[in-house]
PDB file of N, CA and C in Angstrom:
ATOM      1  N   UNK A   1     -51.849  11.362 -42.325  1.00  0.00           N
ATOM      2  CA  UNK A   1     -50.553  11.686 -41.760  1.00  0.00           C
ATOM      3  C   UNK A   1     -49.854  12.737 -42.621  1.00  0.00           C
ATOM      4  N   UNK A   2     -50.119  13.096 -44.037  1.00  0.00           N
ATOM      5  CA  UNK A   2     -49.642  13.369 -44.995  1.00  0.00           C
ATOM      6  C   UNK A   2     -50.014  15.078 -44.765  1.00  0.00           C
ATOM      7  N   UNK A   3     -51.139  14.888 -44.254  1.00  0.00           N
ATOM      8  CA  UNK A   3     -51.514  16.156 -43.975  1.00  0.00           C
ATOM      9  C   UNK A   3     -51.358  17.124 -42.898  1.00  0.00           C
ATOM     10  N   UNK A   4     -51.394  16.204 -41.637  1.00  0.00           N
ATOM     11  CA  UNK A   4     -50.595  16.674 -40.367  1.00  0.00           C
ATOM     12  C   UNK A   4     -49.323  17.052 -40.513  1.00  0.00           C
ATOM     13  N   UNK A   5     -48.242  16.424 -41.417  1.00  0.00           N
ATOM     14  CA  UNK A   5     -47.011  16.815 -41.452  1.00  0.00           C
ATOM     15  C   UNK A   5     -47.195  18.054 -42.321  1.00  0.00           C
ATOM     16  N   UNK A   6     -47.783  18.580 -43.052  1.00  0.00           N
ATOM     17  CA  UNK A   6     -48.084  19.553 -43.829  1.00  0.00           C
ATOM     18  C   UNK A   6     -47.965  20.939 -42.691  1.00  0.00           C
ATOM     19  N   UNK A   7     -48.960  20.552 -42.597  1.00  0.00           N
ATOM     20  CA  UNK A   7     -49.624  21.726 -40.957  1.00  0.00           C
ATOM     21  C   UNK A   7     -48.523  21.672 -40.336  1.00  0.00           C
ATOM     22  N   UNK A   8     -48.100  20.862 -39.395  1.00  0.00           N
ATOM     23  CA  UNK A   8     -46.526  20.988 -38.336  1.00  0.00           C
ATOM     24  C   UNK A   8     -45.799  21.795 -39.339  1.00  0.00           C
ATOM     25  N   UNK A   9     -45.113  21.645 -40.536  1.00  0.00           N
ATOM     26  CA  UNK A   9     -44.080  22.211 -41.373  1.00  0.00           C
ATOM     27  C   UNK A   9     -44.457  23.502 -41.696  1.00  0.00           C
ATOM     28  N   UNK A  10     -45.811  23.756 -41.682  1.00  0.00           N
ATOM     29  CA  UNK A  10     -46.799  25.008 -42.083  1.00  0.00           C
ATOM     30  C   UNK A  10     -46.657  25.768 -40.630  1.00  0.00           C
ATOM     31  N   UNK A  11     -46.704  25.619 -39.377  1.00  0.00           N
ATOM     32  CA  UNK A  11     -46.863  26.311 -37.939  1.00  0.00           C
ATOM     33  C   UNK A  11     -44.709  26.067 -37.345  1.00  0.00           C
ATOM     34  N   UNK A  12     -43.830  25.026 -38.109  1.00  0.00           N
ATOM     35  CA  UNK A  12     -43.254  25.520 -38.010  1.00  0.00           C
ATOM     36  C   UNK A  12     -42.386  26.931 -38.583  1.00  0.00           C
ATOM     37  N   UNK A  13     -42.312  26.814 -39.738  1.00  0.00           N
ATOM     38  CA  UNK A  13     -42.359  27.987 -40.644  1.00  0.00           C
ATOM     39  C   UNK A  13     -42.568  29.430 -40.301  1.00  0.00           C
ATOM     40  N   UNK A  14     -44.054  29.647 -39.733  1.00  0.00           N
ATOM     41  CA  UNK A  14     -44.787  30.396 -39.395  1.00  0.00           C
ATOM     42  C   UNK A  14     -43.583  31.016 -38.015  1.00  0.00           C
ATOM     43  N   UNK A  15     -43.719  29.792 -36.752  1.00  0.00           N
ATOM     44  CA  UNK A  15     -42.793  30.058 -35.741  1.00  0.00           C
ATOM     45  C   UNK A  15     -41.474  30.381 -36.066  1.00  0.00           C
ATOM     46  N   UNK A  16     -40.872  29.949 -37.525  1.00  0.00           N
ATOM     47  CA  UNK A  16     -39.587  30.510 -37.533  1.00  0.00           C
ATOM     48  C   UNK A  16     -39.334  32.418 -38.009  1.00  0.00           C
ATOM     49  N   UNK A  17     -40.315  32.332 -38.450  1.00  0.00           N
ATOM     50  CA  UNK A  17     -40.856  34.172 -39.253  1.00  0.00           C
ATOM     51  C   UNK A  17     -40.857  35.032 -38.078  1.00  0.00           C
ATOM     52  N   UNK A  18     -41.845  34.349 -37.544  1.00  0.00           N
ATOM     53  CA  UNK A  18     -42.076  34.820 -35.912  1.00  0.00           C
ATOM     54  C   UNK A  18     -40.915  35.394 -35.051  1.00  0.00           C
ATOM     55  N   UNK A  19     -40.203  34.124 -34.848  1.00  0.00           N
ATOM     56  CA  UNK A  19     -38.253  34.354 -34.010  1.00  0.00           C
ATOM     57  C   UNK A  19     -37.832  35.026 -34.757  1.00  0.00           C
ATOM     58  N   UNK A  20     -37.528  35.064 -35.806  1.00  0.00           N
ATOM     59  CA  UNK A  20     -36.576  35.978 -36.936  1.00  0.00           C
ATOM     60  C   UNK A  20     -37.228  37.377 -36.585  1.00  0.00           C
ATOM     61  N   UNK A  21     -38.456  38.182 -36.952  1.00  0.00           N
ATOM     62  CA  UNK A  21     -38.839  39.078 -36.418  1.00  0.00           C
ATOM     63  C   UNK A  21     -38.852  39.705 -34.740  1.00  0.00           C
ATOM     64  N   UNK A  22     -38.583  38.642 -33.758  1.00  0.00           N
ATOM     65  CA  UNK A  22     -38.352  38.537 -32.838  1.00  0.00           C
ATOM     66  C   UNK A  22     -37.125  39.065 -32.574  1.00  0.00           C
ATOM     67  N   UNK A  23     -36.326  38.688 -32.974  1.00  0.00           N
ATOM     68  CA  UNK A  23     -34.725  39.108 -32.986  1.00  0.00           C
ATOM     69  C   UNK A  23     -34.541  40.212 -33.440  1.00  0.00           C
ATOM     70  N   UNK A  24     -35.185  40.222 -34.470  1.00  0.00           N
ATOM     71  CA  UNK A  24     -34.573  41.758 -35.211  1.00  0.00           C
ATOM     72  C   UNK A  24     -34.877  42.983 -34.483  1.00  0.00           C
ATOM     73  N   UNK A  25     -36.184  43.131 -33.490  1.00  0.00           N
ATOM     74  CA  UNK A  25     -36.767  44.130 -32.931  1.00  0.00           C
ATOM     75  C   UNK A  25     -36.364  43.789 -31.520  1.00  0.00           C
ATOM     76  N   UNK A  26     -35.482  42.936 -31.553  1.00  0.00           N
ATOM     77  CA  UNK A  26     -34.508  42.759 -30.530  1.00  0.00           C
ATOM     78  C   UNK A  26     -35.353  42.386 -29.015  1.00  0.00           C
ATOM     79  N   UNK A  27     -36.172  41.685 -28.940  1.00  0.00           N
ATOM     80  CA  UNK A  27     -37.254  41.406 -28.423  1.00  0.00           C
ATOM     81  C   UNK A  27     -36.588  40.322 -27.175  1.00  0.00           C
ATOM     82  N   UNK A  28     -37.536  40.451 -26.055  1.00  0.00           N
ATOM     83  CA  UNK A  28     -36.414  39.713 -24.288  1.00  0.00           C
ATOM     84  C   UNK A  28     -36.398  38.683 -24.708  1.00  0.00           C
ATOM     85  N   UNK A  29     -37.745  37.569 -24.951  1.00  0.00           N
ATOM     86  CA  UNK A  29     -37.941  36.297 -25.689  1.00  0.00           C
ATOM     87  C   UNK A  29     -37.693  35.415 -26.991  1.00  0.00           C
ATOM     88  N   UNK A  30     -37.168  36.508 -27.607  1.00  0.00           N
ATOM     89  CA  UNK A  30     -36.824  35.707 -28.675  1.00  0.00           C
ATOM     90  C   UNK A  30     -36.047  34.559 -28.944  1.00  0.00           C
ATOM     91  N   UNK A  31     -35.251  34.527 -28.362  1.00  0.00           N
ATOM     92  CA  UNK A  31     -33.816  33.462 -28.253  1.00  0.00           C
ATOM     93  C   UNK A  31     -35.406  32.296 -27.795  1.00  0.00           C
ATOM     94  N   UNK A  32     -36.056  32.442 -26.607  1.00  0.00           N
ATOM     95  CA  UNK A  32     -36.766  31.305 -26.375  1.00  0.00           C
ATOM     96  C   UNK A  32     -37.717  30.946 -27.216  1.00  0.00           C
ATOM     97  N   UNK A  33     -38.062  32.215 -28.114  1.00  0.00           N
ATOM     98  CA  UNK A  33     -39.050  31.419 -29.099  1.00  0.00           C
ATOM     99  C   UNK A  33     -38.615  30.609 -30.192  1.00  0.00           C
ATOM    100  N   UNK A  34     -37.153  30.589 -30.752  1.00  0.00           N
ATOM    101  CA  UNK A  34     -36.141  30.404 -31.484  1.00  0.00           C
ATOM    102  C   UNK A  34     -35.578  28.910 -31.245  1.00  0.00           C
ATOM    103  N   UNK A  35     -35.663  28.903 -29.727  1.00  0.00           N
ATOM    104  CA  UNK A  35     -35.245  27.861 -29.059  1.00  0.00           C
ATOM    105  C   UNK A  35     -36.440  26.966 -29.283  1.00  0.00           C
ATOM    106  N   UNK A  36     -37.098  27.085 -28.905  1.00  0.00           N
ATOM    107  CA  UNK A  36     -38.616  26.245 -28.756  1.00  0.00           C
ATOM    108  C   UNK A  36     -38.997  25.714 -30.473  1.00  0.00           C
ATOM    109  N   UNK A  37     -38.574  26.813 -30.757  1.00  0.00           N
ATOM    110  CA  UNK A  37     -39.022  26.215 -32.464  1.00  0.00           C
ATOM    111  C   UNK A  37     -37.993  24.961 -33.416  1.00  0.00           C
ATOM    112  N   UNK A  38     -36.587  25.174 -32.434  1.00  0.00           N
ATOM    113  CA  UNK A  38     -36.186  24.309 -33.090  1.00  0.00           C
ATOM    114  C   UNK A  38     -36.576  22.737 -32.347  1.00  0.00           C
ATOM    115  N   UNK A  39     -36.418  22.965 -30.527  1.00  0.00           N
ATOM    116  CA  UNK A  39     -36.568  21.894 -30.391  1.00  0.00           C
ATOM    117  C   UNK A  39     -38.264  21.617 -30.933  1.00  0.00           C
ATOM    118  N   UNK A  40     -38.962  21.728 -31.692  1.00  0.00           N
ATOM    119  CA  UNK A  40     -40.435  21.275 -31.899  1.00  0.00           C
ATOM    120  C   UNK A  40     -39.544  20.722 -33.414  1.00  0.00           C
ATOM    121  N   UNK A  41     -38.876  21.238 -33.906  1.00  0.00           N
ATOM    122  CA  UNK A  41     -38.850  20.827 -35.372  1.00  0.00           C
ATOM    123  C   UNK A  41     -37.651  18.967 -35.182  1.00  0.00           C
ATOM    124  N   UNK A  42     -36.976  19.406 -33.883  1.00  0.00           N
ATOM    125  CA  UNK A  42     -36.363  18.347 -33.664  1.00  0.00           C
ATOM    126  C   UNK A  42     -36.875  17.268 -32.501  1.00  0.00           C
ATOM    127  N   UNK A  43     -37.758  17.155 -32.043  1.00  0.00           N
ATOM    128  CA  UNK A  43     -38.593  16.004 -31.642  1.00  0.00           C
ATOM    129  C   UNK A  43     -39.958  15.994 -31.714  1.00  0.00           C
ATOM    130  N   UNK A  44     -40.695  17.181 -32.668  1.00  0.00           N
ATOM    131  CA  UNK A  44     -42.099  16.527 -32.937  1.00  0.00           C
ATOM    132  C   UNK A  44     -41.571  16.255 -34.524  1.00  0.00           C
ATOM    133  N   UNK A  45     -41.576  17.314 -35.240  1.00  0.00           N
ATOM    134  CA  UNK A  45     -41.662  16.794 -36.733  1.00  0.00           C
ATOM    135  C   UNK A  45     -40.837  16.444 -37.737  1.00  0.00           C
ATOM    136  N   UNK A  46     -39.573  16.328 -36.791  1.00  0.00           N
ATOM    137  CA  UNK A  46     -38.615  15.539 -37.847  1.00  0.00           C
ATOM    138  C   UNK A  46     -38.638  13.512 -37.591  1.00  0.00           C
ATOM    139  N   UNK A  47     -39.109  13.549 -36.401  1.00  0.00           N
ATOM    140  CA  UNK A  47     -39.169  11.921 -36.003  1.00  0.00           C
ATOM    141  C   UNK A  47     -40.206  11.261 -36.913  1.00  0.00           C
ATOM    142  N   UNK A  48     -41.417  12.534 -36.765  1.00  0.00           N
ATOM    143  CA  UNK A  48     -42.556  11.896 -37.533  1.00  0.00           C
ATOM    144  C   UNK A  48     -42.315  11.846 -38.793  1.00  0.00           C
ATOM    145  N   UNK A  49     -41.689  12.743 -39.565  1.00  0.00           N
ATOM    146  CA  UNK A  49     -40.999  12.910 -40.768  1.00  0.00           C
ATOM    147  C   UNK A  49     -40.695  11.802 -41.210  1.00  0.00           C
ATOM    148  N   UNK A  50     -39.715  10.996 -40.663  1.00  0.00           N
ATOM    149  CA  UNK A  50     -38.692   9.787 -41.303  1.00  0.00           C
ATOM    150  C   UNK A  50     -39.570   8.792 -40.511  1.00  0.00           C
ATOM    151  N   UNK A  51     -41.043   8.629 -39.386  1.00  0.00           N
ATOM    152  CA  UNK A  51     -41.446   7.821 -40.014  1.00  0.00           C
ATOM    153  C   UNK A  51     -42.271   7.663 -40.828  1.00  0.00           C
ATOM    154  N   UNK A  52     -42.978   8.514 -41.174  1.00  0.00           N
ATOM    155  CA  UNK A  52     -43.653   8.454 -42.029  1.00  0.00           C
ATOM    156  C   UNK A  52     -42.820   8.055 -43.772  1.00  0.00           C
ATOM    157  N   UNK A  53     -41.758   8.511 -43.564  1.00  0.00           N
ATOM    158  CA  UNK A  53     -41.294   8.282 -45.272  1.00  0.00           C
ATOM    159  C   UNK A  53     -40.859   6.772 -44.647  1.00  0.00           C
ATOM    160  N   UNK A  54     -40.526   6.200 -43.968  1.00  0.00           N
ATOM    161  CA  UNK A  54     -39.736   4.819 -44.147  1.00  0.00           C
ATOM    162  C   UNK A  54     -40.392   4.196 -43.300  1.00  0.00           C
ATOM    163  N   UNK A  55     -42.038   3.815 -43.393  1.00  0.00           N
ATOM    164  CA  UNK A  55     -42.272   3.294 -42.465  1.00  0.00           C
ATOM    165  C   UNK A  55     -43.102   1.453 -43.159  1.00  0.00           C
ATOM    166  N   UNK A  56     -42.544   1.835 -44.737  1.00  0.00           N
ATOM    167  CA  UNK A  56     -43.218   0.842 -45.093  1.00  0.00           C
ATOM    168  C   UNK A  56     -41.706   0.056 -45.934  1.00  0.00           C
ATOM    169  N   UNK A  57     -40.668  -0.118 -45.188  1.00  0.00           N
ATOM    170  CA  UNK A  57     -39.048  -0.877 -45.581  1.00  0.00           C
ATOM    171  C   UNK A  57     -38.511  -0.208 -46.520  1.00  0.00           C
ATOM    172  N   UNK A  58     -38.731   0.972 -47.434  1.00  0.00           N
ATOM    173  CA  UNK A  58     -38.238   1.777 -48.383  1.00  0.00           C
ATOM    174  C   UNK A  58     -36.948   2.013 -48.238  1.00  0.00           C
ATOM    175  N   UNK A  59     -36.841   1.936 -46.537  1.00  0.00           N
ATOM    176  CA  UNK A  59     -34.650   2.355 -46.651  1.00  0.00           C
ATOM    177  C   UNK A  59     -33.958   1.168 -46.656  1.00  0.00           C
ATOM    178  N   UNK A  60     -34.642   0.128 -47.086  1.00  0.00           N
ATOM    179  CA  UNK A  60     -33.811  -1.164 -47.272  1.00  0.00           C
ATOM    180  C   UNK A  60     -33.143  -1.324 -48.401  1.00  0.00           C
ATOM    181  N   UNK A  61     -33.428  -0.561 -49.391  1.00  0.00           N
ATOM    182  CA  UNK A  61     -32.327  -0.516 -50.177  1.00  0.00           C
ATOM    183  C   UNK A  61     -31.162   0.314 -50.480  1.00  0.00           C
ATOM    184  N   UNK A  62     -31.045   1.083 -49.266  1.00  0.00           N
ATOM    185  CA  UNK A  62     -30.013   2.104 -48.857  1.00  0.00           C
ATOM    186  C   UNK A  62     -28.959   1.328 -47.602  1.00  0.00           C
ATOM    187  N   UNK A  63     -29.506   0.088 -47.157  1.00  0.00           N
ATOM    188  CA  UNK A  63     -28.532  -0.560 -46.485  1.00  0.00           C
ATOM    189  C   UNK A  63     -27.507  -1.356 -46.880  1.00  0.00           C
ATOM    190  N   UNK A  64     -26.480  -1.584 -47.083  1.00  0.00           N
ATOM    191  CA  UNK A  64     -24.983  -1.941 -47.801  1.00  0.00           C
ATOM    192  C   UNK A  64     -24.911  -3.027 -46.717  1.00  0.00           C
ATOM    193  N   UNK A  65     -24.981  -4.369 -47.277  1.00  0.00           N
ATOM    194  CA  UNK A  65     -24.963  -5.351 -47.157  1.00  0.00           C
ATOM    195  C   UNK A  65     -23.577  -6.467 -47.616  1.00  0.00           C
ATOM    196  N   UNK A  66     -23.086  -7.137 -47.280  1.00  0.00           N
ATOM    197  CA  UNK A  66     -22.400  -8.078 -48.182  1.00  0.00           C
ATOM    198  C   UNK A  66     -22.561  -8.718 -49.105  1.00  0.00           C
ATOM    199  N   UNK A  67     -23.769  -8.826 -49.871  1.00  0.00           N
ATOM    200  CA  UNK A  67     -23.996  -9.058 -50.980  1.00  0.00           C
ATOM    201  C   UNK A  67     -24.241  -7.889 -51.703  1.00  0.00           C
ATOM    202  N   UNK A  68     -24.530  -6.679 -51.601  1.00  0.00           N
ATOM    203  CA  UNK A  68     -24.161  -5.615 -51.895  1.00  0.00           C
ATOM    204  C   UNK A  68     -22.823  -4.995 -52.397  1.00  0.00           C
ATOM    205  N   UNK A  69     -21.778  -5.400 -51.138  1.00  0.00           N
ATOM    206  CA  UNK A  69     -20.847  -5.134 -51.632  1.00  0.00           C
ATOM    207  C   UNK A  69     -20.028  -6.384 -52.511  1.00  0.00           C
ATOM    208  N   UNK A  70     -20.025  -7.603 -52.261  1.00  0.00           N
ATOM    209  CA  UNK A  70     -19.735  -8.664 -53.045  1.00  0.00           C
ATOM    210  C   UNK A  70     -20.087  -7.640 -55.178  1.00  0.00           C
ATOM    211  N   UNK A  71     -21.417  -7.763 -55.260  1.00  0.00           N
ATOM    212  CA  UNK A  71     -21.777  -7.340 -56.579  1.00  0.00           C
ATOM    213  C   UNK A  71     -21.056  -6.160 -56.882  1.00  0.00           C
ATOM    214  N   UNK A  72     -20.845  -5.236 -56.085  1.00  0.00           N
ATOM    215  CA  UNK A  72     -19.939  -4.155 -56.449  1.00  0.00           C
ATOM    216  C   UNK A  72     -18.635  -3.814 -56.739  1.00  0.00           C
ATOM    217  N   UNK A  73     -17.963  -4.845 -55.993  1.00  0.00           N
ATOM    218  CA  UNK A  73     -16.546  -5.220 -55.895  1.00  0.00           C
ATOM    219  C   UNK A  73     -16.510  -6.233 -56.989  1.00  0.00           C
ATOM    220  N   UNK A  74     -17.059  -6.934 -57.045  1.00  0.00           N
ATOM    221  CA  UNK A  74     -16.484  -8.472 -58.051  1.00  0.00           C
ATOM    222  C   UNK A  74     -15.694  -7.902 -59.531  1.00  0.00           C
ATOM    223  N   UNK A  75     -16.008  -6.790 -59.871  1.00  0.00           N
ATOM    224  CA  UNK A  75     -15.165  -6.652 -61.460  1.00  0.00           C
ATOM    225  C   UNK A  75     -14.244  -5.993 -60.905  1.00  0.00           C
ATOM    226  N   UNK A  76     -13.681  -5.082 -60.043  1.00  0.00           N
ATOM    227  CA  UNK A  76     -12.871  -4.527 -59.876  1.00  0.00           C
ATOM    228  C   UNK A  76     -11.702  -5.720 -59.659  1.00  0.00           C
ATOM    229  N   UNK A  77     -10.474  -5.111 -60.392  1.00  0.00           N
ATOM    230  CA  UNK A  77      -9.300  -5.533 -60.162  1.00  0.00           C
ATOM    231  C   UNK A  77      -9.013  -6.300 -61.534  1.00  0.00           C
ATOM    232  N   UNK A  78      -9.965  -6.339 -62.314  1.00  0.00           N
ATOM    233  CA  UNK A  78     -10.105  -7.026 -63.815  1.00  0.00           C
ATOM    234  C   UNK A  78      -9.241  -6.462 -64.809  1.00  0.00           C
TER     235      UNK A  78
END
């Protein structure tokens, strides 16, 4: 998986060089290649992205809990 996301981030990249040169030479399609590249970066490889990093409970300790906040709060006001 580690490597597929490599490649997607590697062909998006590539597609963003692409639009940018696209634009500049003021090209009919560009806006759609521009377009297309983001929506690929926003529903193929950013979904796979976050699951792949949090797919084994890693953001559980980024969730703020009441015992979370209990331990954080308790000295304050001392």
């Amino acid at each position: 998986m580690k490597l597929a996301l490599k490649i997607m981030f590697v062909i998006f990249i590539i597609w963003m060089i692409i639009g940018a040169y696209l634009v500049n030479t003021e090209h009919e399609k560009a806006e759609v290649v521009m377009g297309l590249g983001i929506l690929y970066l926003s529903f193929l490889f950013m979904p796979l992205f976050i699951y792949y990093r949090y797919r084994d409970g890693k953001y559980k300790k980024y969730i703020i809990n009441d015992e979370k906040l209990k331990n954080a709060f308790k000295d304050v006001g001392k």
